[in-house]
N, C-alpha and C. Protein backbone atom coordinates (compact mmCIF):
# COMPACT_ATOMS: atom_id res chain seq x y z
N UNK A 1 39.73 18.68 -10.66
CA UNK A 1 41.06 18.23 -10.36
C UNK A 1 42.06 19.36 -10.62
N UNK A 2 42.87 19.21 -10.01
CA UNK A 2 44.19 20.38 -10.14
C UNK A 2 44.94 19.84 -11.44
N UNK A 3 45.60 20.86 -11.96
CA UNK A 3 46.28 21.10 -13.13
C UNK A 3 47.53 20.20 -12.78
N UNK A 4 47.99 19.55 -13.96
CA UNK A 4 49.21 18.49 -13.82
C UNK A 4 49.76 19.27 -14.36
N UNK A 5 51.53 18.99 -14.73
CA UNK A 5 52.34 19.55 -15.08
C UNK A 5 51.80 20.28 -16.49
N UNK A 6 52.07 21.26 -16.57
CA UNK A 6 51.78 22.23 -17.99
C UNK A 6 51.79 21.37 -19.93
N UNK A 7 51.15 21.06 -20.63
CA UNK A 7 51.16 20.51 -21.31
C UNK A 7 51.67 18.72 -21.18
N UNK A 8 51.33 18.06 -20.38
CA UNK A 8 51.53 16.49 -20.35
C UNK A 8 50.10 15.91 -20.86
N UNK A 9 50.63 15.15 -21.72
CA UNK A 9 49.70 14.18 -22.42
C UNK A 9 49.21 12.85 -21.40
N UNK A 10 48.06 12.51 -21.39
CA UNK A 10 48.04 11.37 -20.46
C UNK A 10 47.52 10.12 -21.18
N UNK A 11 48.21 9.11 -21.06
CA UNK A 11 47.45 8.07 -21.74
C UNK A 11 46.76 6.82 -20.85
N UNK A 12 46.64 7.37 -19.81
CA UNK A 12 45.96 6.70 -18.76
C UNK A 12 46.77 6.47 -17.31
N UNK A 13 46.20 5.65 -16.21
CA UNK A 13 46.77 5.29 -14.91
C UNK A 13 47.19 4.32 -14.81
N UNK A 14 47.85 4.06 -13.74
CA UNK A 14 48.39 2.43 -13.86
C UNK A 14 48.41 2.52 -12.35
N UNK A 15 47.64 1.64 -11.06
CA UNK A 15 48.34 1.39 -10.04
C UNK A 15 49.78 0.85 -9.83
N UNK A 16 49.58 1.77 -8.55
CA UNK A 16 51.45 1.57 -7.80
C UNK A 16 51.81 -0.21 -8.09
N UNK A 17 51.02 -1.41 -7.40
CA UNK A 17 51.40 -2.30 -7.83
C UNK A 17 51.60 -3.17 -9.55
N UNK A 18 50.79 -2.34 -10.07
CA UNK A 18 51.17 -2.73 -11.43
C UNK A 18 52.26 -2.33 -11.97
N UNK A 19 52.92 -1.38 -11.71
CA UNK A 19 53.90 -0.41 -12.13
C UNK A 19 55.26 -1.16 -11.47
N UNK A 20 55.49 -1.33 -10.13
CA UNK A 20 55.93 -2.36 -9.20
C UNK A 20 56.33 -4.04 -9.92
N UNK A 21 55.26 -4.68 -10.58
CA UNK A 21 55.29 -5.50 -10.86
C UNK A 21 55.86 -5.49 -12.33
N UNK A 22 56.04 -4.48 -12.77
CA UNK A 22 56.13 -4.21 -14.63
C UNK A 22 57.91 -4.02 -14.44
N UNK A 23 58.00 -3.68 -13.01
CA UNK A 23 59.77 -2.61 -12.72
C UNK A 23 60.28 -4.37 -12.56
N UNK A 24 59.65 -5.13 -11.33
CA UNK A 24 60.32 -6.36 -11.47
C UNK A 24 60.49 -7.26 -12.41
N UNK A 25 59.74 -7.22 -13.15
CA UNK A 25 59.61 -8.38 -14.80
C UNK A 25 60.37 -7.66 -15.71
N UNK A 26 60.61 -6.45 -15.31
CA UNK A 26 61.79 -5.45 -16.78
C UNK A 26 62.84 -6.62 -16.85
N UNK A 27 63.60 -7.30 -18.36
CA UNK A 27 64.69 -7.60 -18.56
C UNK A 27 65.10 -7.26 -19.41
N UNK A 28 64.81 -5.87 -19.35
CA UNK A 28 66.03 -4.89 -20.03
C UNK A 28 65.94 -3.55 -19.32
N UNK A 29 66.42 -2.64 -20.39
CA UNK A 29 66.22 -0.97 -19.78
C UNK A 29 64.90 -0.59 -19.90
N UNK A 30 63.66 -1.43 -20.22
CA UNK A 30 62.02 -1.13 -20.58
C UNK A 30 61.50 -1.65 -19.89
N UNK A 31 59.98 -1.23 -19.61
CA UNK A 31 59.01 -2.10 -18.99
C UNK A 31 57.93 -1.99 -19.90
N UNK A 32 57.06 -2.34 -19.77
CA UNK A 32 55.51 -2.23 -20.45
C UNK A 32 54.70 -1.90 -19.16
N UNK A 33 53.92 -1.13 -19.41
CA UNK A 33 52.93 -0.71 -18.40
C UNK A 33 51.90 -0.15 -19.44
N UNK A 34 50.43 -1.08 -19.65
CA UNK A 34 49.37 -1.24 -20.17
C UNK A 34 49.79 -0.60 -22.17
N UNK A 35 50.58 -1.23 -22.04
CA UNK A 35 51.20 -1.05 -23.41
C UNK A 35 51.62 -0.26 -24.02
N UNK A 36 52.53 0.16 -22.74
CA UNK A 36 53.40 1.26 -23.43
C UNK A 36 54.73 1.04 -22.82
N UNK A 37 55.69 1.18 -23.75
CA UNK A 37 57.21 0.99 -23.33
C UNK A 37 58.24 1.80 -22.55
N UNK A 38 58.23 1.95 -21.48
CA UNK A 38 58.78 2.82 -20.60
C UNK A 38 59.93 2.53 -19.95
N UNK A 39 61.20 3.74 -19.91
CA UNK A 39 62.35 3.22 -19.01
C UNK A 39 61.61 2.76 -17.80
N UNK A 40 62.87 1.77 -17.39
CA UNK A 40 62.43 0.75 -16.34
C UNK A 40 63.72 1.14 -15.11
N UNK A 41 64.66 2.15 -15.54
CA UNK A 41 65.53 2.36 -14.87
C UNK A 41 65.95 3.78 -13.87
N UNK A 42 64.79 4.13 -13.83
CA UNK A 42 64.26 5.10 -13.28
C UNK A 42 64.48 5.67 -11.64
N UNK A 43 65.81 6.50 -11.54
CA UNK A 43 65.97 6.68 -10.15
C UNK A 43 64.70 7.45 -9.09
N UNK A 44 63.53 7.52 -9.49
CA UNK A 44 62.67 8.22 -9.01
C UNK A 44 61.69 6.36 -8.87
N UNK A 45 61.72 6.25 -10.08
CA UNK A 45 60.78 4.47 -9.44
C UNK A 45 61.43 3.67 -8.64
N UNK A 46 62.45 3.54 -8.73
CA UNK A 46 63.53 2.98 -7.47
C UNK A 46 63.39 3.45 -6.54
N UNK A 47 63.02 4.90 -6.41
CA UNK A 47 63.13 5.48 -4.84
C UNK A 47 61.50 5.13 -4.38
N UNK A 48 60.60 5.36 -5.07
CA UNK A 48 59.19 5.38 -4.79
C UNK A 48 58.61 3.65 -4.23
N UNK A 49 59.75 2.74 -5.38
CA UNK A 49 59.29 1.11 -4.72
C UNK A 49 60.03 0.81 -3.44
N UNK A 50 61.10 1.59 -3.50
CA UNK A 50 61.95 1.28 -2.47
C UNK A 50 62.13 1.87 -0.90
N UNK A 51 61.34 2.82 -1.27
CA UNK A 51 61.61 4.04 0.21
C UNK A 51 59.75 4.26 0.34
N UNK A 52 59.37 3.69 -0.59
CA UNK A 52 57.69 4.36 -0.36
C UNK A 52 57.07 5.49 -0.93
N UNK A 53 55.46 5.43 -1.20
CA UNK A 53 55.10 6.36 -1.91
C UNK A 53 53.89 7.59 -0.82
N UNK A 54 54.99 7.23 0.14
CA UNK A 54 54.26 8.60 1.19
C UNK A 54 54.98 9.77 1.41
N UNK A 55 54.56 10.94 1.25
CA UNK A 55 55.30 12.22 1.56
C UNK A 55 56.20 11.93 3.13
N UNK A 56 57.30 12.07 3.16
CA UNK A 56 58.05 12.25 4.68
C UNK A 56 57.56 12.99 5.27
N UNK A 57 57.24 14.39 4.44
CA UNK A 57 56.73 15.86 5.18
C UNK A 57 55.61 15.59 6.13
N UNK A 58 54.89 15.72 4.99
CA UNK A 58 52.83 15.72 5.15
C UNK A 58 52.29 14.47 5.60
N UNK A 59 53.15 13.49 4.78
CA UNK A 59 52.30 11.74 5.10
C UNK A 59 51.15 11.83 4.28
N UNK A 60 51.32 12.59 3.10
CA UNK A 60 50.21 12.19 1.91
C UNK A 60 50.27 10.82 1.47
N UNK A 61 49.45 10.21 0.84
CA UNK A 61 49.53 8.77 0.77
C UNK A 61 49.54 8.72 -1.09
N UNK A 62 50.17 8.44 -1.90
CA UNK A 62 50.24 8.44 -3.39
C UNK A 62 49.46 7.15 -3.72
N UNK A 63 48.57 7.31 -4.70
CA UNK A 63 47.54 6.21 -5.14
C UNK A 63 47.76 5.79 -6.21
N UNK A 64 48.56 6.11 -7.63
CA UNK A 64 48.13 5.85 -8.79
C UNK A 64 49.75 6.43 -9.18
N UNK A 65 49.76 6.06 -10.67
CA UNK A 65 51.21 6.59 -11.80
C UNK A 65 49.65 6.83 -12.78
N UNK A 66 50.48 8.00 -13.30
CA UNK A 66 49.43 8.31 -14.98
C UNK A 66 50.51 8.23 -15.73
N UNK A 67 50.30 7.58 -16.78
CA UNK A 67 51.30 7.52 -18.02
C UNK A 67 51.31 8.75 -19.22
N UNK A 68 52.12 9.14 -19.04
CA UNK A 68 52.14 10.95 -19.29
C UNK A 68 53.67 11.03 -20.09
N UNK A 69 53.29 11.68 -21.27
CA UNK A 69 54.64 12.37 -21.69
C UNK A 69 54.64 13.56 -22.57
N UNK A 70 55.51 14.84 -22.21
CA UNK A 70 55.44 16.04 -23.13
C UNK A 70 55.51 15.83 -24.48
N UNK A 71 54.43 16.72 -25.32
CA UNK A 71 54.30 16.88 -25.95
C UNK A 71 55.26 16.20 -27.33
N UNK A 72 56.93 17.15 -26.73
CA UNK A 72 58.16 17.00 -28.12
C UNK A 72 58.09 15.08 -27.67
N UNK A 73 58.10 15.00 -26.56
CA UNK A 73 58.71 13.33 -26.34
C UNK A 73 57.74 12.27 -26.74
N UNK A 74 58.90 11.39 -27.69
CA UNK A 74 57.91 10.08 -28.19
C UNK A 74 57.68 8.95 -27.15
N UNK A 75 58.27 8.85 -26.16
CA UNK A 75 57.56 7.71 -25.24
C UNK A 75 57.19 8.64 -23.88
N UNK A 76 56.38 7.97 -23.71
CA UNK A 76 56.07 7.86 -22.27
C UNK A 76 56.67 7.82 -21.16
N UNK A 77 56.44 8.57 -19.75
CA UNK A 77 56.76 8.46 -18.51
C UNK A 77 56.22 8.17 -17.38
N UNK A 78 56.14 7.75 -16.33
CA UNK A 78 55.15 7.54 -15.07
C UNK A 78 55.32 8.37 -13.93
N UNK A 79 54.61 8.85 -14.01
CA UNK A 79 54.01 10.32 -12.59
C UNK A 79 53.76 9.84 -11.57
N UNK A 80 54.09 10.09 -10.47
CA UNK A 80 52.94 9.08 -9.33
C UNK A 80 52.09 10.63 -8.56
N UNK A 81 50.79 10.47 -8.65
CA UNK A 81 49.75 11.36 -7.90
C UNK A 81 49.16 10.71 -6.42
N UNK A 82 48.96 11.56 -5.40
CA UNK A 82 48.01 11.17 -4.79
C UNK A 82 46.46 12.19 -5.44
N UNK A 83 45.48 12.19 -4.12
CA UNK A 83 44.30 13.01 -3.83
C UNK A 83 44.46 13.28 -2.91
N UNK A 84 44.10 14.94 -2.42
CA UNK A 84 44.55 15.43 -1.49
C UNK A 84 42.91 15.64 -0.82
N UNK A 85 42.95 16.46 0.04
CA UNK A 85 42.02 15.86 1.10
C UNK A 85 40.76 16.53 0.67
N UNK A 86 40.83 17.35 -0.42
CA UNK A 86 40.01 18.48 -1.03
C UNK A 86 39.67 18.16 -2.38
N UNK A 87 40.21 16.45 -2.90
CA UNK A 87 39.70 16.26 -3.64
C UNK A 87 40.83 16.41 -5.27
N UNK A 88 42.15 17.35 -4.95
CA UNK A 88 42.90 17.50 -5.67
C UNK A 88 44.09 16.81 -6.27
N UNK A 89 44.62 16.62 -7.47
CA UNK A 89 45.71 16.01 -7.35
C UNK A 89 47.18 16.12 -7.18
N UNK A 90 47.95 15.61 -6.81
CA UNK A 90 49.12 15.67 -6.43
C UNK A 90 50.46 15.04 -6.50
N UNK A 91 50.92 15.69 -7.81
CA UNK A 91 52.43 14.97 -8.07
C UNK A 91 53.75 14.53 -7.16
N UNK A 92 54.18 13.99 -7.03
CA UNK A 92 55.21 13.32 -5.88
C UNK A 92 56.15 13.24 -6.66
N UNK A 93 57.69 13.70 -6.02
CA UNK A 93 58.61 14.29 -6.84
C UNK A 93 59.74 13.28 -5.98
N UNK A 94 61.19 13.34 -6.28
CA UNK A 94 62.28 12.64 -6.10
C UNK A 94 62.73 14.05 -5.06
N UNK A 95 63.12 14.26 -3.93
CA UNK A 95 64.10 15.09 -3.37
C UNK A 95 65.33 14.97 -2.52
N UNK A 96 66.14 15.45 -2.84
CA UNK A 96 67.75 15.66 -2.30
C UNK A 96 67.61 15.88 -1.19
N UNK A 97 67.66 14.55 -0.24
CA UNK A 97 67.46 14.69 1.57
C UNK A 97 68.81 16.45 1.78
N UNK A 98 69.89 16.10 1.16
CA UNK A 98 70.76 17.43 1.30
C UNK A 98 70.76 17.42 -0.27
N UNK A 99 70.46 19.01 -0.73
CA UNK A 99 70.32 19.80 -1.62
C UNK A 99 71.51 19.18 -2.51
N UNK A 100 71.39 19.04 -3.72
CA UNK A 100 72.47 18.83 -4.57
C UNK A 100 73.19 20.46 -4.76
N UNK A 101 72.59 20.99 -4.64
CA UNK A 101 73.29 22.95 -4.07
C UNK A 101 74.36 22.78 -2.98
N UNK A 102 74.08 22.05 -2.25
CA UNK A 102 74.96 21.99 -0.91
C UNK A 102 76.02 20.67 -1.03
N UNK A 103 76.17 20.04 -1.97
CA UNK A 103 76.62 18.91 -2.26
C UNK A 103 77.07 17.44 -2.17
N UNK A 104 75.01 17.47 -2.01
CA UNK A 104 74.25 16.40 -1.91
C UNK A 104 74.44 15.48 -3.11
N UNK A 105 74.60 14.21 -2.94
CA UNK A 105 75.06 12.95 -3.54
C UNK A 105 73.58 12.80 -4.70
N UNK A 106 73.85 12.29 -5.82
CA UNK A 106 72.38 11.92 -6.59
C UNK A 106 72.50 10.04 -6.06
N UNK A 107 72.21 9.88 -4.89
CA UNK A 107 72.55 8.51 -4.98
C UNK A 107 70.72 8.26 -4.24
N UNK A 108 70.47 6.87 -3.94
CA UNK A 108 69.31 6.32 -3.25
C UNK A 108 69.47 7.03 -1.82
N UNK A 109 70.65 6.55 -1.34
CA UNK A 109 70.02 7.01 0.33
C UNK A 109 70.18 8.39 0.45
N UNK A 110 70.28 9.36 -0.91
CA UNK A 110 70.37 10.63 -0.32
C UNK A 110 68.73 11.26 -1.08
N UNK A 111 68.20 10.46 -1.12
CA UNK A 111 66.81 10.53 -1.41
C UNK A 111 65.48 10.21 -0.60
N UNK A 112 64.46 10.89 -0.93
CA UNK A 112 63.35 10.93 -0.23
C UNK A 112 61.94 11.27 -0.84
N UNK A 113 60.68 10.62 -0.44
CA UNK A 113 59.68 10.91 -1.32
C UNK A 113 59.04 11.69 -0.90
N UNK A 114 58.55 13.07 -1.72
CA UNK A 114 58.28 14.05 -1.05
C UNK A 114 56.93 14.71 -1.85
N UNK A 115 55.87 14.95 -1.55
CA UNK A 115 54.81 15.73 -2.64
C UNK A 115 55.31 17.02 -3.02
N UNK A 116 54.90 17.14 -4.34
CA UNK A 116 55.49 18.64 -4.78
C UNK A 116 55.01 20.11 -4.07
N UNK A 117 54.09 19.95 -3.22
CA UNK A 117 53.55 21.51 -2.14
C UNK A 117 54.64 21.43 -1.30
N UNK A 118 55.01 20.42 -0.52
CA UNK A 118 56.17 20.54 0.12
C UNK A 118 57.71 20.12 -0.53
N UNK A 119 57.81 19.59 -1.00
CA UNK A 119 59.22 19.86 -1.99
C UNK A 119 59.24 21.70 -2.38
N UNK A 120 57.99 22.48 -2.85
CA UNK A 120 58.45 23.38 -3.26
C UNK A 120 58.78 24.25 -2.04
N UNK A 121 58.22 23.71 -0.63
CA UNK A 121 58.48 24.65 0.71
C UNK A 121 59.71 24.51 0.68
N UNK A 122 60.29 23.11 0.30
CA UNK A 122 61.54 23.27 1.22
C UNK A 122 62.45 23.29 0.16
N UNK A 123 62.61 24.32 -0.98
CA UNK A 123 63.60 23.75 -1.91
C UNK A 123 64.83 23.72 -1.64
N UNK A 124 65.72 24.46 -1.78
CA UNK A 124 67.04 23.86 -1.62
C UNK A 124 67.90 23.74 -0.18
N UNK A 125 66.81 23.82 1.14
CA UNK A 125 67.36 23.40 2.35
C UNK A 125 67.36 22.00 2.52
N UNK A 126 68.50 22.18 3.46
CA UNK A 126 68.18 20.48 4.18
C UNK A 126 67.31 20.40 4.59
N UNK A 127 66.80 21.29 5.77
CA UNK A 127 65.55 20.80 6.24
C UNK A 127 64.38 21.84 5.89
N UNK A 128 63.15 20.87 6.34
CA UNK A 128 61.82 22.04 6.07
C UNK A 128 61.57 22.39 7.16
């Protein structure tokens, strides 16, 4: 498998619909996802339940969240990966349909789900 972000701890996976289902039952700023307490307010899980967990670019298809958090940090976060066609994995990132450089809105519709090989092609253009 390909290398995840540089020192992230993993404490396991959680499918997209479990994660989905943990964001709708949040009644507060938390969720639980396999017992662990995680913001539930998450402009990147909002974009991923809401806009989809397929690359726009490529049309990679994202399978799974791993529950992952650096090292200094005491809780947990959710990653979403696909498998790429070679068997590798692949983080899926939040991106600025227009560059927050160019002064692009941090809002939902100025968002898009994008895998990180192509997020890093196209960094701070509008288009790829």
């Amino acid at each position: 498998m390909a290398k995840r972000q540089a020192n992230l701890i993993c404490c396991g996976k959680a499918s997209i619909d479990e994660v989905f289902n943990a964001m709708d039952n949040a009644g507060s700023k938390f969720m639980t996802v396999q017992g662990q307490r995680i913001k539930a307010r998450s402009a990147r899980y909002r974009l991923f339940k809401e806009k989809g967990t397929v690359c726009v670019c490529c049309g990679l298809k994202a399978t799974y969240f791993r529950i992952e958090r650096f090292p200094a940090d005491k809780t947990f976060h959710l990653n979403l990966y696909a498998i790429d066609g070679v068997g590798h994995e692949v983080l899926f990132t939040k991106d600025h349909i227009i560059p927050r450089a160019h002064g692009g809105p941090d809002k939902l519709d100025n968002y898009q789900t994008m895998c990180m090989p192509c997020n890093a092609r196209k960094g701070d253009n509008a288009e790829i």
